[in-house]
Protein backbone atom coordinates (compact mmCIF):
# COMPACT_ATOMS: atom_id res chain seq x y z
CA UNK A 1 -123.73 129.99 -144.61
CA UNK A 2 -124.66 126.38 -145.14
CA UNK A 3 -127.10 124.36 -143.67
CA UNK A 4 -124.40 122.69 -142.34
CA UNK A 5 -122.13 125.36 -141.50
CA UNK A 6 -125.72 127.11 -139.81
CA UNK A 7 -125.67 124.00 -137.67
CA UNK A 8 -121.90 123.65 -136.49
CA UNK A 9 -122.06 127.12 -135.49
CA UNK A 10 -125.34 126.69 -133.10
CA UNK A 11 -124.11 123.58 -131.86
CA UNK A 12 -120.36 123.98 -131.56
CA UNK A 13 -119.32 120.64 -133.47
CA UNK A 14 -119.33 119.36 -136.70
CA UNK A 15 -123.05 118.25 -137.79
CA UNK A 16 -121.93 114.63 -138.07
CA UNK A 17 -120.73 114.68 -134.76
CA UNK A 18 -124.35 115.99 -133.52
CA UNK A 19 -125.36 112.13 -133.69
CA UNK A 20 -122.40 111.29 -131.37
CA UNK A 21 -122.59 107.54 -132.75
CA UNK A 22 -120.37 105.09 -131.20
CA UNK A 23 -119.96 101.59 -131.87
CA UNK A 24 -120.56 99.14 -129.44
CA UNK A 25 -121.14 95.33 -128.99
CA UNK A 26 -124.37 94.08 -129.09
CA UNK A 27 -125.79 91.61 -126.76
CA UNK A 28 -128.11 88.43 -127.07
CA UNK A 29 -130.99 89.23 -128.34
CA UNK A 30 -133.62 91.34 -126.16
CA UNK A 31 -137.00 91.75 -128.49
CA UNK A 32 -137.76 89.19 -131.20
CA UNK A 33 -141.23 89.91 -132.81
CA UNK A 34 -142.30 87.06 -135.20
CA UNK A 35 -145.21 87.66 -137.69
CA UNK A 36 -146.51 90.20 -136.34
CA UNK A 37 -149.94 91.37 -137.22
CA UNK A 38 -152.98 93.95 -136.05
CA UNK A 39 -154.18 97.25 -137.37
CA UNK A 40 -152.26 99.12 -139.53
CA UNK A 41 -149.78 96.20 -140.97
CA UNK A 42 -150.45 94.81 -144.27
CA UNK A 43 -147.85 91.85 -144.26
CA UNK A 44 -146.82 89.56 -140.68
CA UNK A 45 -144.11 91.56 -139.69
CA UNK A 46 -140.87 89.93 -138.23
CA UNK A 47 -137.30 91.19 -136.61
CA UNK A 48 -135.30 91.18 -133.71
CA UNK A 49 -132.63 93.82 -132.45
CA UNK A 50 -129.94 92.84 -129.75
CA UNK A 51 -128.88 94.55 -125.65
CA UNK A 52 -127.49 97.56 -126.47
CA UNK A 53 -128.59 97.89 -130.43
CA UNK A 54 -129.78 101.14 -131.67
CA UNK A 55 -132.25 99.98 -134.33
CA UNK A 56 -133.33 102.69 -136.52
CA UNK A 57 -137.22 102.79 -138.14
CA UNK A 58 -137.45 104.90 -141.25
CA UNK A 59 -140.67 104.89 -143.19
CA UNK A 60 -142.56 107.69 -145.02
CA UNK A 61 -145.95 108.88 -143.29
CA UNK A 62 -148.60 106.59 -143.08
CA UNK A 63 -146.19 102.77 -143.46
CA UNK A 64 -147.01 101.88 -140.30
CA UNK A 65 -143.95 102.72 -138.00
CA UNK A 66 -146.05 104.50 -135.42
CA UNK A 67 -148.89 100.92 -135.63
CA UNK A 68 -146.43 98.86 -135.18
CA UNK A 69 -145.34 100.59 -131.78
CA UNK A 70 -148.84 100.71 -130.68
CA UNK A 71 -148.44 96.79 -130.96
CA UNK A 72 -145.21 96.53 -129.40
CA UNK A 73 -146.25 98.41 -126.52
CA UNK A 74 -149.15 96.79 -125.72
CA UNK A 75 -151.34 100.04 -126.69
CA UNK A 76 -153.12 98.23 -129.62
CA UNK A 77 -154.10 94.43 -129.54
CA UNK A 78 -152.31 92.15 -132.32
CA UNK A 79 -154.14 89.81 -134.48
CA UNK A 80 -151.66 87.75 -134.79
CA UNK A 81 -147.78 86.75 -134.33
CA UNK A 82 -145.00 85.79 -131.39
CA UNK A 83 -143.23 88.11 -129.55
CA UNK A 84 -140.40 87.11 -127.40
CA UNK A 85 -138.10 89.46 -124.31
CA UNK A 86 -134.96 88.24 -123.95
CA UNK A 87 -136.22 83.94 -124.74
CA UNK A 88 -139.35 84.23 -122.89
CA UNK A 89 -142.86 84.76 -124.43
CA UNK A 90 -143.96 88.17 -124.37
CA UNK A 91 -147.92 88.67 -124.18
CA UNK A 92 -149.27 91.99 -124.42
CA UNK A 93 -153.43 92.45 -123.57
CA UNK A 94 -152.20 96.35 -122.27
CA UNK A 95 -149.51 98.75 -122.09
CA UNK A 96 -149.76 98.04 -117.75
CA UNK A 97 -147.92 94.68 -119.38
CA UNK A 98 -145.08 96.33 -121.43
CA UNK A 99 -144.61 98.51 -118.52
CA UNK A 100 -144.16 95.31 -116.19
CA UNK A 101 -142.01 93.97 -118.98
CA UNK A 102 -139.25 96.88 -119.45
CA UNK A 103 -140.62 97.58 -123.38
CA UNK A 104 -141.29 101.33 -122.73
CA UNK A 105 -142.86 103.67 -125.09
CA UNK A 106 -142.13 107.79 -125.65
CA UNK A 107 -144.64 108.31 -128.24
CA UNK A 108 -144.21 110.51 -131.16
CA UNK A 109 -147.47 113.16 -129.89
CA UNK A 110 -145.34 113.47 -126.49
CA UNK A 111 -148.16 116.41 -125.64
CA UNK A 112 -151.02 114.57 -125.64
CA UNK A 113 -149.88 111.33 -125.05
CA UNK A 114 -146.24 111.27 -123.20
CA UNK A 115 -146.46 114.43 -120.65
CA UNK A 116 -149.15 115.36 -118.11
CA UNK A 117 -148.84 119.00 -118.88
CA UNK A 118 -150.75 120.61 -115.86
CA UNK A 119 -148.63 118.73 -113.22
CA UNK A 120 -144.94 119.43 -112.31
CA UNK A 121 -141.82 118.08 -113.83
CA UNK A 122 -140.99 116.07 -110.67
CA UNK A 123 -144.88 114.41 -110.83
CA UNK A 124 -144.20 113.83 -114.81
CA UNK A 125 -140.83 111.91 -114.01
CA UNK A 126 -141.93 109.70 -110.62
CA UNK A 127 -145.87 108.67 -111.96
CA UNK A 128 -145.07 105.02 -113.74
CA UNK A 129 -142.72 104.10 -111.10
CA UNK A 130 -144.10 104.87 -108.22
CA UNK A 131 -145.91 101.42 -107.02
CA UNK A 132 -142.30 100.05 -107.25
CA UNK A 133 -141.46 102.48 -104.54
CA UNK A 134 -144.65 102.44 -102.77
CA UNK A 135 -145.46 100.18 -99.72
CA UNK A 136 -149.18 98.67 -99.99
CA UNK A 137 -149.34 100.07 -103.25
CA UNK A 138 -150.32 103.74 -102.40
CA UNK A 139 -148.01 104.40 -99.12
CA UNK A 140 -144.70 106.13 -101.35
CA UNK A 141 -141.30 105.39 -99.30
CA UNK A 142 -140.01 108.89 -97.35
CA UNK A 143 -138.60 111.26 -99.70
CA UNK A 144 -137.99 108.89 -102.89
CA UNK A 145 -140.31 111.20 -105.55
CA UNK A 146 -138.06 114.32 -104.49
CA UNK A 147 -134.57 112.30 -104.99
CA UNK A 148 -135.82 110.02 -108.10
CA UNK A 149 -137.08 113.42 -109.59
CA UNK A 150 -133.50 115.53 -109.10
CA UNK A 151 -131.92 112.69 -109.71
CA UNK A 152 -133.52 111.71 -113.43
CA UNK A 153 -133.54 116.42 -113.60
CA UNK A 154 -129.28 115.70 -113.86
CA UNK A 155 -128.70 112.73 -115.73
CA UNK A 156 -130.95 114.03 -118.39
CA UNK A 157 -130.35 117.88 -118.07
CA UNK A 158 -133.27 118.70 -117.94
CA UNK A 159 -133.52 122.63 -118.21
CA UNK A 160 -136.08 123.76 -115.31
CA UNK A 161 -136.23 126.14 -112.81
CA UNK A 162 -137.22 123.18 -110.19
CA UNK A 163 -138.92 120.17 -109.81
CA UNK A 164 -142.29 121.26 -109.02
CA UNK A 165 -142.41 123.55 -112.24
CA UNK A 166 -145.46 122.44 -114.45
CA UNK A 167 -144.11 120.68 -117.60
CA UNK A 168 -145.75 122.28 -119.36
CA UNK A 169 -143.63 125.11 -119.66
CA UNK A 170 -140.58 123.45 -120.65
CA UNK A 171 -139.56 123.54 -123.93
CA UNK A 172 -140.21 120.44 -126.70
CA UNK A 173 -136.56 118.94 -126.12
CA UNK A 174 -136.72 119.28 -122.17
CA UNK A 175 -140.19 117.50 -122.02
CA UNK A 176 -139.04 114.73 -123.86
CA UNK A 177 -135.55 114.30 -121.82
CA UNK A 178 -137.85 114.31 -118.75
CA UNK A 179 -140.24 111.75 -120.04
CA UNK A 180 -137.10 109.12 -120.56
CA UNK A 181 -136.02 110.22 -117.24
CA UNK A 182 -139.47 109.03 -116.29
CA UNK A 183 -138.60 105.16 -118.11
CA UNK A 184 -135.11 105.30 -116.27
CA UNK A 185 -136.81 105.35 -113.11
CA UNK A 186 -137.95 101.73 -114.03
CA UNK A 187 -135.96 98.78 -115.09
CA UNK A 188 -136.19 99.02 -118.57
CA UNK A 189 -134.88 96.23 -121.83
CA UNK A 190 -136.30 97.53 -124.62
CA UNK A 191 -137.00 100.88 -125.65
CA UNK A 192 -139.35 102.75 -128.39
CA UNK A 193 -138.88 106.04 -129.59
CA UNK A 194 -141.04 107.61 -132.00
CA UNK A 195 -139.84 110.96 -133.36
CA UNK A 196 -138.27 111.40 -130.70
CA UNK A 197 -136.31 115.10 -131.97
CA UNK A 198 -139.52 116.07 -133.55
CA UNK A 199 -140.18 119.80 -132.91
CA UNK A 200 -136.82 119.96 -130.92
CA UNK A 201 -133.76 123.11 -131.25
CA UNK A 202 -130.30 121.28 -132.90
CA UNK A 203 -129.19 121.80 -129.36
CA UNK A 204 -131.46 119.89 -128.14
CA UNK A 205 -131.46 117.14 -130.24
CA UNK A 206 -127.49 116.32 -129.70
CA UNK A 207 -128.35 115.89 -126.26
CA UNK A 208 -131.31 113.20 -127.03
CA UNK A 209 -128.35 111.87 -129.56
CA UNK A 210 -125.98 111.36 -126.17
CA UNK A 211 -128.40 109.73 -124.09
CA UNK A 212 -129.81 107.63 -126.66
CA UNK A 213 -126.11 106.40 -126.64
CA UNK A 214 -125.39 106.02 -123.26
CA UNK A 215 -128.82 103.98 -122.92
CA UNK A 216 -127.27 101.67 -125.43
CA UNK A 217 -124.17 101.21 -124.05
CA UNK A 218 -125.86 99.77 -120.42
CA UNK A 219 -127.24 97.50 -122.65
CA UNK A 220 -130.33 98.76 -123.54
CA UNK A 221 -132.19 97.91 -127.16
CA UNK A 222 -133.19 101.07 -128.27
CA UNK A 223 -135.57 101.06 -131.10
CA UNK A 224 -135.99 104.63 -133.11
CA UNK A 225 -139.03 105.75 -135.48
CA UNK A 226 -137.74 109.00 -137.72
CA UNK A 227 -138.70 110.13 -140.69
CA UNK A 228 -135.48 112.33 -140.88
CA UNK A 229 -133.47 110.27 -143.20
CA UNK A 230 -129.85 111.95 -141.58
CA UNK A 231 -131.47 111.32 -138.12
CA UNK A 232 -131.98 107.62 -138.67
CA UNK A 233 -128.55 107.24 -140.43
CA UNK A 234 -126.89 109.29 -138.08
CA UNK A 235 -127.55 107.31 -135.11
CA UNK A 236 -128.47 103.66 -135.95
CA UNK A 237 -126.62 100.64 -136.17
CA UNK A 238 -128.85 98.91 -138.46
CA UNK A 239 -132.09 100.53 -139.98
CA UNK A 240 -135.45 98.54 -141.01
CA UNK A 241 -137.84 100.44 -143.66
CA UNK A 242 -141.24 99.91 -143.54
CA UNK A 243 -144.14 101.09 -146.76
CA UNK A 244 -147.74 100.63 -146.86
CA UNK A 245 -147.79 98.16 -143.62
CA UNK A 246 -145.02 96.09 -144.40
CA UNK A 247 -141.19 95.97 -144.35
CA UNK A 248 -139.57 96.28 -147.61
CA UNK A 249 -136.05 96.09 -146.28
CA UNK A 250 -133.09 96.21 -144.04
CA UNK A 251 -130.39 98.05 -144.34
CA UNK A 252 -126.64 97.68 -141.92
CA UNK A 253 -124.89 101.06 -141.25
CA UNK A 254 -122.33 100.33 -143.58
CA UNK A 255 -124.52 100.01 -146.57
CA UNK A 256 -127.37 103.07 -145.76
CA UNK A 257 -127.48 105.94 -148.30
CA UNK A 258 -130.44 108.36 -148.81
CA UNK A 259 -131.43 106.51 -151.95
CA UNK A 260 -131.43 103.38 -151.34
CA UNK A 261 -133.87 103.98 -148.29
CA UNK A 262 -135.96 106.11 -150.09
CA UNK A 263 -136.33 103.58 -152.81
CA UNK A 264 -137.26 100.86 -149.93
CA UNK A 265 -139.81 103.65 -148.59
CA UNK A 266 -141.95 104.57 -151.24
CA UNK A 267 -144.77 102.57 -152.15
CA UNK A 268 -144.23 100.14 -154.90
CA UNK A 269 -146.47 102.04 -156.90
CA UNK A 270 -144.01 104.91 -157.11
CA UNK A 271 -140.78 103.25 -156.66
């Protein structure tokens, strides 16, 4: 067998069906960023993507994908540059601000940095939104972390034996469905993924595919780090590529083949 033929037969579809891309219409725009600079980035930095965009990253290790969502999420401070949510200015002094925004972050490490792995699924899911459901800021509303938690458990099939299982004994793809069940128990604009099917089964990774889509389509921008060249082409719209701290290029759906990203992704000294 194939790698391909490997992959239709643990999945059940064709493997360019895995990405399950659909094309939609794009919105105003949501996130404009506007020479942006801070550790990490060589060259001001500037690009937008549009409600309900799927805007792919690609980069090789170390060109700054993963900085540059620090920045955006209000984890690192930039040095310099505009950033701008749907026409208003954005300011970011911590990620308490992106939060407050609706620019949420799953990171690429999701074990030490997206899941609390000695509490339960249900405690995983409910923790970033539960002043919006609290009263006084600490009092939580009857019964909301029980039906938020089920409820974010279905949408995102999330494989557990019940809420109050510690997530840490979920597998790779089931901790990362139920941290963006966590950010869809918020109001949420803009979304960052980084590596987001890293260390996840094929199976698991068309599902990530299907809700990635679906967040688009409510008019979501979704915003995707890979370094899995099919990954990125499979599933975005239009793809930025990023070397050494800087973009080098963008790239529509249309016009994306593995060379011609590569060639925009290694370092000049190489290319």
């Amino acid at each position: 067998l194939t790698h391909d033929q490997l992959v239709t037969c643990m999945v059940g579809r064709d493997i360019q069906d895995i990405y399950d891309y659909r094309p939609r219409e794009h919105g105003e725009v949501a996130l404009k960023v506007e020479g942006l600079l801070g550790p990490g980035l060589r060259e001001p930095v500037s690009f937008d993507v549009r409600k309900g965009e799927i805007l792919g990253l690609f980069g090789l290790v170390g060109a700054g994908r993963t900085e540059l969502f620090r920045l955006l999420s209000g984890l690192t401070r930039t040095t310099a540059g505009q950033l701008e949510l749907c026409g208003e200015s954005l300011q970011l002094r911590s990620p308490r601000d992106a939060i407050a925004a609706g620019v949420l972050l799953c990171p690429e490490d999701r074990k030490k940095e997206g899941i609390i792995p000695l509490s339960s699924v249900a405690e995983n899911i409910n923790i970033s939104a539960r002043g919006a459901h609290s009263t006084f800021g600490w009092l939580l509303r009857d019964g909301w972390e029980k039906r938020n938690a089920d409820q974010q458990i279905n949408a995102m099939k999330v494989k557990t034996p019940n809420a109050e299982q510690k997530i840490m004994y979920l597998s790779g793809g089931n901790q990362q469905k139920a941290i963006l069940g966590r950010w869809l128990s918020m109001p949420m604009k803009v979304l960052l993924l980084d590596e987001p099917t890293r260390g996840i089964d094929i199976g698991a990774k068309s599902e990530i595919y299907q809700i990635i889509h679906n967040l688009a389509a409510s008019g979501i921008a979704v915003i995707v780090v890979s370094s899995d060249l099919m990954e990125v082409m499979g599933i975005s719209d239009r793809i930025l590529v990023m070397s050494e701290g800087a973009l080098t290029g963008e790239v529509t759906r249309d016009q994306a083949d593995e060379a011609r990203l590569l060639q925009l992704a290694l370092p000049r000294s190489r290319a």
